[in-house]
PDB file of N, CA and C in Angstrom:
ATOM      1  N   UNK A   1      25.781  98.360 299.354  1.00  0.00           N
ATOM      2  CA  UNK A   1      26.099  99.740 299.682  1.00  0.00           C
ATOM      3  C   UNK A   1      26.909  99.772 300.968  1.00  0.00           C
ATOM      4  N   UNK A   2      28.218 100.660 301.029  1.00  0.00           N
ATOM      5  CA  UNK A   2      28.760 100.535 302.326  1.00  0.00           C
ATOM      6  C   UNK A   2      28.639 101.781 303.286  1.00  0.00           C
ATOM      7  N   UNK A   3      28.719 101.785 304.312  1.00  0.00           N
ATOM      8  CA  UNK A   3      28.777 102.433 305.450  1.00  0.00           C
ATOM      9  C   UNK A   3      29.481 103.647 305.003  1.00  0.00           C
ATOM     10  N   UNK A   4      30.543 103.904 303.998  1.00  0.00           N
ATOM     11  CA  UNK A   4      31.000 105.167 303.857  1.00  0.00           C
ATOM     12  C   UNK A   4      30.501 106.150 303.065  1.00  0.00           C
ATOM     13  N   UNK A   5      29.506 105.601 302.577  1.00  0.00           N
ATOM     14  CA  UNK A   5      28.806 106.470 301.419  1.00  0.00           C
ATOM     15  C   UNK A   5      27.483 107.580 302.159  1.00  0.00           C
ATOM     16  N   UNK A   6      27.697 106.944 303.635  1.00  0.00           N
ATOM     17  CA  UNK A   6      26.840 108.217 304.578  1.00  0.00           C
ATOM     18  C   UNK A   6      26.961 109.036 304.702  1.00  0.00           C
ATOM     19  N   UNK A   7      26.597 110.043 304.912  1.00  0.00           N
ATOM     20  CA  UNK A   7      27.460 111.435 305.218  1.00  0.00           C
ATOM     21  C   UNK A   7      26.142 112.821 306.135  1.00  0.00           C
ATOM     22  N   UNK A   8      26.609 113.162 306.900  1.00  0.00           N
ATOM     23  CA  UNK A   8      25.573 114.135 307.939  1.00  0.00           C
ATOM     24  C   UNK A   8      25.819 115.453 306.465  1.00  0.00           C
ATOM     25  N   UNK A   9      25.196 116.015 306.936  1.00  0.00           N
ATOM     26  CA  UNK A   9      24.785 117.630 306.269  1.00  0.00           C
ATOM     27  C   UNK A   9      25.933 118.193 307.372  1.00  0.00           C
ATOM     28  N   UNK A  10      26.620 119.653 306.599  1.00  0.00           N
ATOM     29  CA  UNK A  10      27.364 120.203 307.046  1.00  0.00           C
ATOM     30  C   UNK A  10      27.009 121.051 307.922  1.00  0.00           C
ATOM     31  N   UNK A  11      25.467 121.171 307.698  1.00  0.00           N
ATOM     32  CA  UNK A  11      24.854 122.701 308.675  1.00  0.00           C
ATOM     33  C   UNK A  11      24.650 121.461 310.206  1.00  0.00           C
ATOM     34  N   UNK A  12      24.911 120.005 310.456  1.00  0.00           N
ATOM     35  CA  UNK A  12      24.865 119.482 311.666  1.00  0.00           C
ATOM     36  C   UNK A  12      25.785 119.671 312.405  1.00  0.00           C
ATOM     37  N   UNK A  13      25.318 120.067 313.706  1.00  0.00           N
ATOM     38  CA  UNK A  13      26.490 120.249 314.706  1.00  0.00           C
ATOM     39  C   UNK A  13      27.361 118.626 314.998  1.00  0.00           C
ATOM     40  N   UNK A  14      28.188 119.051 315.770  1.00  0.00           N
ATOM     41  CA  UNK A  14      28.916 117.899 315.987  1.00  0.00           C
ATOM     42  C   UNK A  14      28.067 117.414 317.693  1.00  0.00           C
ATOM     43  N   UNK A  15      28.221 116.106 317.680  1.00  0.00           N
ATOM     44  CA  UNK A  15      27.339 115.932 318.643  1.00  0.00           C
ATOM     45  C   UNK A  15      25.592 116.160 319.197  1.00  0.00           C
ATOM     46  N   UNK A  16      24.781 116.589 318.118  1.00  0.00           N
ATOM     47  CA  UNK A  16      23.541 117.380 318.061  1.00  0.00           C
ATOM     48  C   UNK A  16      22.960 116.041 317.408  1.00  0.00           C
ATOM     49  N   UNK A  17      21.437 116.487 317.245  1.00  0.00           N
ATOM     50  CA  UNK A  17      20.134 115.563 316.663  1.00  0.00           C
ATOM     51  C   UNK A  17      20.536 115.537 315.570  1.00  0.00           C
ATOM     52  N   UNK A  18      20.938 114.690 314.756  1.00  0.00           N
ATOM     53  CA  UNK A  18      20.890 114.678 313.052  1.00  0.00           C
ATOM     54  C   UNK A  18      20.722 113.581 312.159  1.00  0.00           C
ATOM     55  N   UNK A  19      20.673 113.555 310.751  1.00  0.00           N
ATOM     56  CA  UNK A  19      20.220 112.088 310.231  1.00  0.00           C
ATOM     57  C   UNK A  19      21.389 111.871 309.304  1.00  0.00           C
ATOM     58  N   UNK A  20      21.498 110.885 308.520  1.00  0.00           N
ATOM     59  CA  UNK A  20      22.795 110.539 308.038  1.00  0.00           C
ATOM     60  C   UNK A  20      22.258 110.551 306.256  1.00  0.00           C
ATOM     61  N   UNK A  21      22.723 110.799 305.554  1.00  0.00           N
ATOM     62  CA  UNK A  21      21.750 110.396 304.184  1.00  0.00           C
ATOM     63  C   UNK A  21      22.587 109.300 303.182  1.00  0.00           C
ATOM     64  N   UNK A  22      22.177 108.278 303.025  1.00  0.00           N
ATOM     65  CA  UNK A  22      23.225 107.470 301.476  1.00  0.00           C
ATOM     66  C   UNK A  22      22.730 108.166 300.489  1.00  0.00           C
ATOM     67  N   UNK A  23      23.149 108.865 299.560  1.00  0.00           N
ATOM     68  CA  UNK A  23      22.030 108.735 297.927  1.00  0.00           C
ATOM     69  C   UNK A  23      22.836 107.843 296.981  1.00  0.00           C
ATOM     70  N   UNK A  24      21.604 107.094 296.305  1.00  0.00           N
ATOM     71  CA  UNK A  24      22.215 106.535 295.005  1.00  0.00           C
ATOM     72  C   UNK A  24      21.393 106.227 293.850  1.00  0.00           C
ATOM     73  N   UNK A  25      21.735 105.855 293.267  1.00  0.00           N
ATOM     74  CA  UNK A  25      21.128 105.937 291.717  1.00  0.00           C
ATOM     75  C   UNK A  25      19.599 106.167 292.205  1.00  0.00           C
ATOM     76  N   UNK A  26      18.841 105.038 292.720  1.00  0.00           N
ATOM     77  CA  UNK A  26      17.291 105.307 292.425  1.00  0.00           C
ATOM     78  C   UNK A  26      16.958 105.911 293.140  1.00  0.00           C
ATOM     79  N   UNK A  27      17.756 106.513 294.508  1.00  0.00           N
ATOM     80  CA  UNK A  27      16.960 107.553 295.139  1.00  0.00           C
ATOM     81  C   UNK A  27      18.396 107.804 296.582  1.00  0.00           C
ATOM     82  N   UNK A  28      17.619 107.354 297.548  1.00  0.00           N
ATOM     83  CA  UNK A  28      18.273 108.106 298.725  1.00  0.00           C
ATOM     84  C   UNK A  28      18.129 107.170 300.092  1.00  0.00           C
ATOM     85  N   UNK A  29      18.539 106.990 301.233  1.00  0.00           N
ATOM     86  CA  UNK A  29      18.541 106.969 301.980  1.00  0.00           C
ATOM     87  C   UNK A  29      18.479 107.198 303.269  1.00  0.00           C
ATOM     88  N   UNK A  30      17.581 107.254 304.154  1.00  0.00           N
ATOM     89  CA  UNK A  30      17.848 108.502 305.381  1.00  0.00           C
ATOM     90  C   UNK A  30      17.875 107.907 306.809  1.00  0.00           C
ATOM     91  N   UNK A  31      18.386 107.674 307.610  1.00  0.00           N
ATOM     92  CA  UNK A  31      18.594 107.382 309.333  1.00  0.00           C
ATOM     93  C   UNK A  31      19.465 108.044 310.218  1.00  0.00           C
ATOM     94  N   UNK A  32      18.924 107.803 311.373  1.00  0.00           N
ATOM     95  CA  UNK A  32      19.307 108.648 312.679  1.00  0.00           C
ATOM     96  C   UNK A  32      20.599 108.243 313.124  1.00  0.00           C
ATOM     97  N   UNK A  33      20.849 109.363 313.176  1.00  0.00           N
ATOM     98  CA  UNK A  33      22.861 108.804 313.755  1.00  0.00           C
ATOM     99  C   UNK A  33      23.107 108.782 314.969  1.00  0.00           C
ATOM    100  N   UNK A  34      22.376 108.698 315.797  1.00  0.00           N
ATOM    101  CA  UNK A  34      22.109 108.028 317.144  1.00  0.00           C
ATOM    102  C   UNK A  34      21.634 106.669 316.996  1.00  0.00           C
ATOM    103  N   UNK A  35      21.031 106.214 316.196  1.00  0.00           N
ATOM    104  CA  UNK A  35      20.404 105.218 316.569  1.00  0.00           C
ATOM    105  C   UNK A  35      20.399 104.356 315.359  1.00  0.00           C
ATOM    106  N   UNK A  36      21.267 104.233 314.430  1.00  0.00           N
ATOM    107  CA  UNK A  36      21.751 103.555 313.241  1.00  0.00           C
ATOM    108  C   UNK A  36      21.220 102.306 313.150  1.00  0.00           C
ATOM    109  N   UNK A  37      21.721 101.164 314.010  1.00  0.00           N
ATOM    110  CA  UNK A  37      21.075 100.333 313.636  1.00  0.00           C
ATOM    111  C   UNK A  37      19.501  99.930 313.525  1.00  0.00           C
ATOM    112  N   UNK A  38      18.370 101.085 314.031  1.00  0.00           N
ATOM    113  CA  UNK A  38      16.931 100.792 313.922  1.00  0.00           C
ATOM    114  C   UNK A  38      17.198 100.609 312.293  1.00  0.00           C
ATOM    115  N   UNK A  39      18.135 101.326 311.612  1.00  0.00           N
ATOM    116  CA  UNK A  39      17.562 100.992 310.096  1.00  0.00           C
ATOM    117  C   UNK A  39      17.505 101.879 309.229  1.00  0.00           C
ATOM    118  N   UNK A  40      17.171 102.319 308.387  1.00  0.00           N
ATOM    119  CA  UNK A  40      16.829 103.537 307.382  1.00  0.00           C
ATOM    120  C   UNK A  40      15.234 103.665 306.819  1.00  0.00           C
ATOM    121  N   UNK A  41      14.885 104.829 306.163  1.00  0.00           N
ATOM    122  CA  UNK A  41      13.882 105.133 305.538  1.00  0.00           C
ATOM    123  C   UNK A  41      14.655 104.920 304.010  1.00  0.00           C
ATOM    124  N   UNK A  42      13.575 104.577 303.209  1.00  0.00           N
ATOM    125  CA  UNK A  42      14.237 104.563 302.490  1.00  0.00           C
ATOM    126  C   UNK A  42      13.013 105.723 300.764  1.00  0.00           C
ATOM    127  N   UNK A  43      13.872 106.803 300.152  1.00  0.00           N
ATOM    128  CA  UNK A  43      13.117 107.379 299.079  1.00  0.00           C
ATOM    129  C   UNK A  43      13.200 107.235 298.216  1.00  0.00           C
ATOM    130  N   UNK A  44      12.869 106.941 297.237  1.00  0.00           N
ATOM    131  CA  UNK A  44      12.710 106.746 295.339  1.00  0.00           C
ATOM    132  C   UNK A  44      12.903 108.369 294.546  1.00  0.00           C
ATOM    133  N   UNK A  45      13.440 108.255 293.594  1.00  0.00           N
ATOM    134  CA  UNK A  45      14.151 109.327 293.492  1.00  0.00           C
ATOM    135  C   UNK A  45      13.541 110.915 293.226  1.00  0.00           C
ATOM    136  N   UNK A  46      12.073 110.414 292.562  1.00  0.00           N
ATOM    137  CA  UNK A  46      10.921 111.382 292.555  1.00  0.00           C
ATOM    138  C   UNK A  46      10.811 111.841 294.251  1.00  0.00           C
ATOM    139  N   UNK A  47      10.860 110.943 295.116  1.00  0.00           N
ATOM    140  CA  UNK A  47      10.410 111.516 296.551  1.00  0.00           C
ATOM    141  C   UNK A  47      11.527 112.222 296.449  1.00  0.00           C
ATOM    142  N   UNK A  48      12.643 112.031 296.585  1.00  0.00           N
ATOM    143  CA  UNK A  48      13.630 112.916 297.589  1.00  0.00           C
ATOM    144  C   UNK A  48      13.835 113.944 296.479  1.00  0.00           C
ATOM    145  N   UNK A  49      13.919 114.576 295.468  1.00  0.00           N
ATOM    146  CA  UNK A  49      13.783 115.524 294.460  1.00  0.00           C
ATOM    147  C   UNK A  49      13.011 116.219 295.511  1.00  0.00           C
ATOM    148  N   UNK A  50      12.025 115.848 295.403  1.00  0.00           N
ATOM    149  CA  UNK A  50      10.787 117.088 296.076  1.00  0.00           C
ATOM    150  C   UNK A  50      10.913 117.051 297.293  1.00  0.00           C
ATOM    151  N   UNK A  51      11.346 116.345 297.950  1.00  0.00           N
ATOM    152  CA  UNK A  51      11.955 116.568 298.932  1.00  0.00           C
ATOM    153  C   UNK A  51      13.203 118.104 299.371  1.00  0.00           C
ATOM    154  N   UNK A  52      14.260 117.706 298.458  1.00  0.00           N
ATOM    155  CA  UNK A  52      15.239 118.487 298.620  1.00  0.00           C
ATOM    156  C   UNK A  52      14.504 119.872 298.021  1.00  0.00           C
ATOM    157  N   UNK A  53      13.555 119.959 297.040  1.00  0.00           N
ATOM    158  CA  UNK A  53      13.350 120.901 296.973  1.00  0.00           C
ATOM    159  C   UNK A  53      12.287 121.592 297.398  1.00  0.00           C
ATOM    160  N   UNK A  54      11.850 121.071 298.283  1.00  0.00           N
ATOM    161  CA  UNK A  54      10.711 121.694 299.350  1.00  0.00           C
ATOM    162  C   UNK A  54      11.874 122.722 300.218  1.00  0.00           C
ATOM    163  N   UNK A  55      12.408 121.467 300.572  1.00  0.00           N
ATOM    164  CA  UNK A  55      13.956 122.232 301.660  1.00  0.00           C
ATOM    165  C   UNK A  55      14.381 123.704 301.189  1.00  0.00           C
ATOM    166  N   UNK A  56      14.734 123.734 300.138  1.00  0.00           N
ATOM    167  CA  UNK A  56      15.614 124.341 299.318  1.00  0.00           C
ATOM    168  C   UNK A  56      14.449 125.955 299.125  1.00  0.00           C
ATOM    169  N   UNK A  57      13.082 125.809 299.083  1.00  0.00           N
ATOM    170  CA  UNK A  57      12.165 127.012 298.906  1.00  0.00           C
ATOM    171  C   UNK A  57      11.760 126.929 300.432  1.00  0.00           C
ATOM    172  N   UNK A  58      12.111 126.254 301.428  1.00  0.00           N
ATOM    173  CA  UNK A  58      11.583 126.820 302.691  1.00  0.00           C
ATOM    174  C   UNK A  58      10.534 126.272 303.006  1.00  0.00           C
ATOM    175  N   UNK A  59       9.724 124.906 301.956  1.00  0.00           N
ATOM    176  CA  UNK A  59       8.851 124.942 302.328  1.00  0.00           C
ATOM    177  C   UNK A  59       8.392 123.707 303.697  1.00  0.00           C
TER     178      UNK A  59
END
């Protein structure tokens, strides 16, 4: 997987706290864009589903 397939959320400011996300086939990817190389979390595709859609109802 390469480095360009990261991408911040558009609602992040420029310069502000934010995380970077890869997604791909089995799920997703998530790390801090300050601090990139600690590494990533990494979700399976059931997690980040409910994930995004926790987000998505506010919850």
């Amino acid at each position: 997987m390469s480095n360009e397939l990261w991408h911040k959320s558009s609602y992040s400011s420029s310069g502000g706290n934010c995380v970077e996300v890869r997604e791909h086939e089995t799920g997703a990817d998530v790390r801090d864009t300050r601090n990139r190389e600690a590494g990533h979390l990494a979700f399976g595709r059931t997690e980040w589903s409910a994930l995004l859609a926790g987000v998505r109802t506010g919850r």
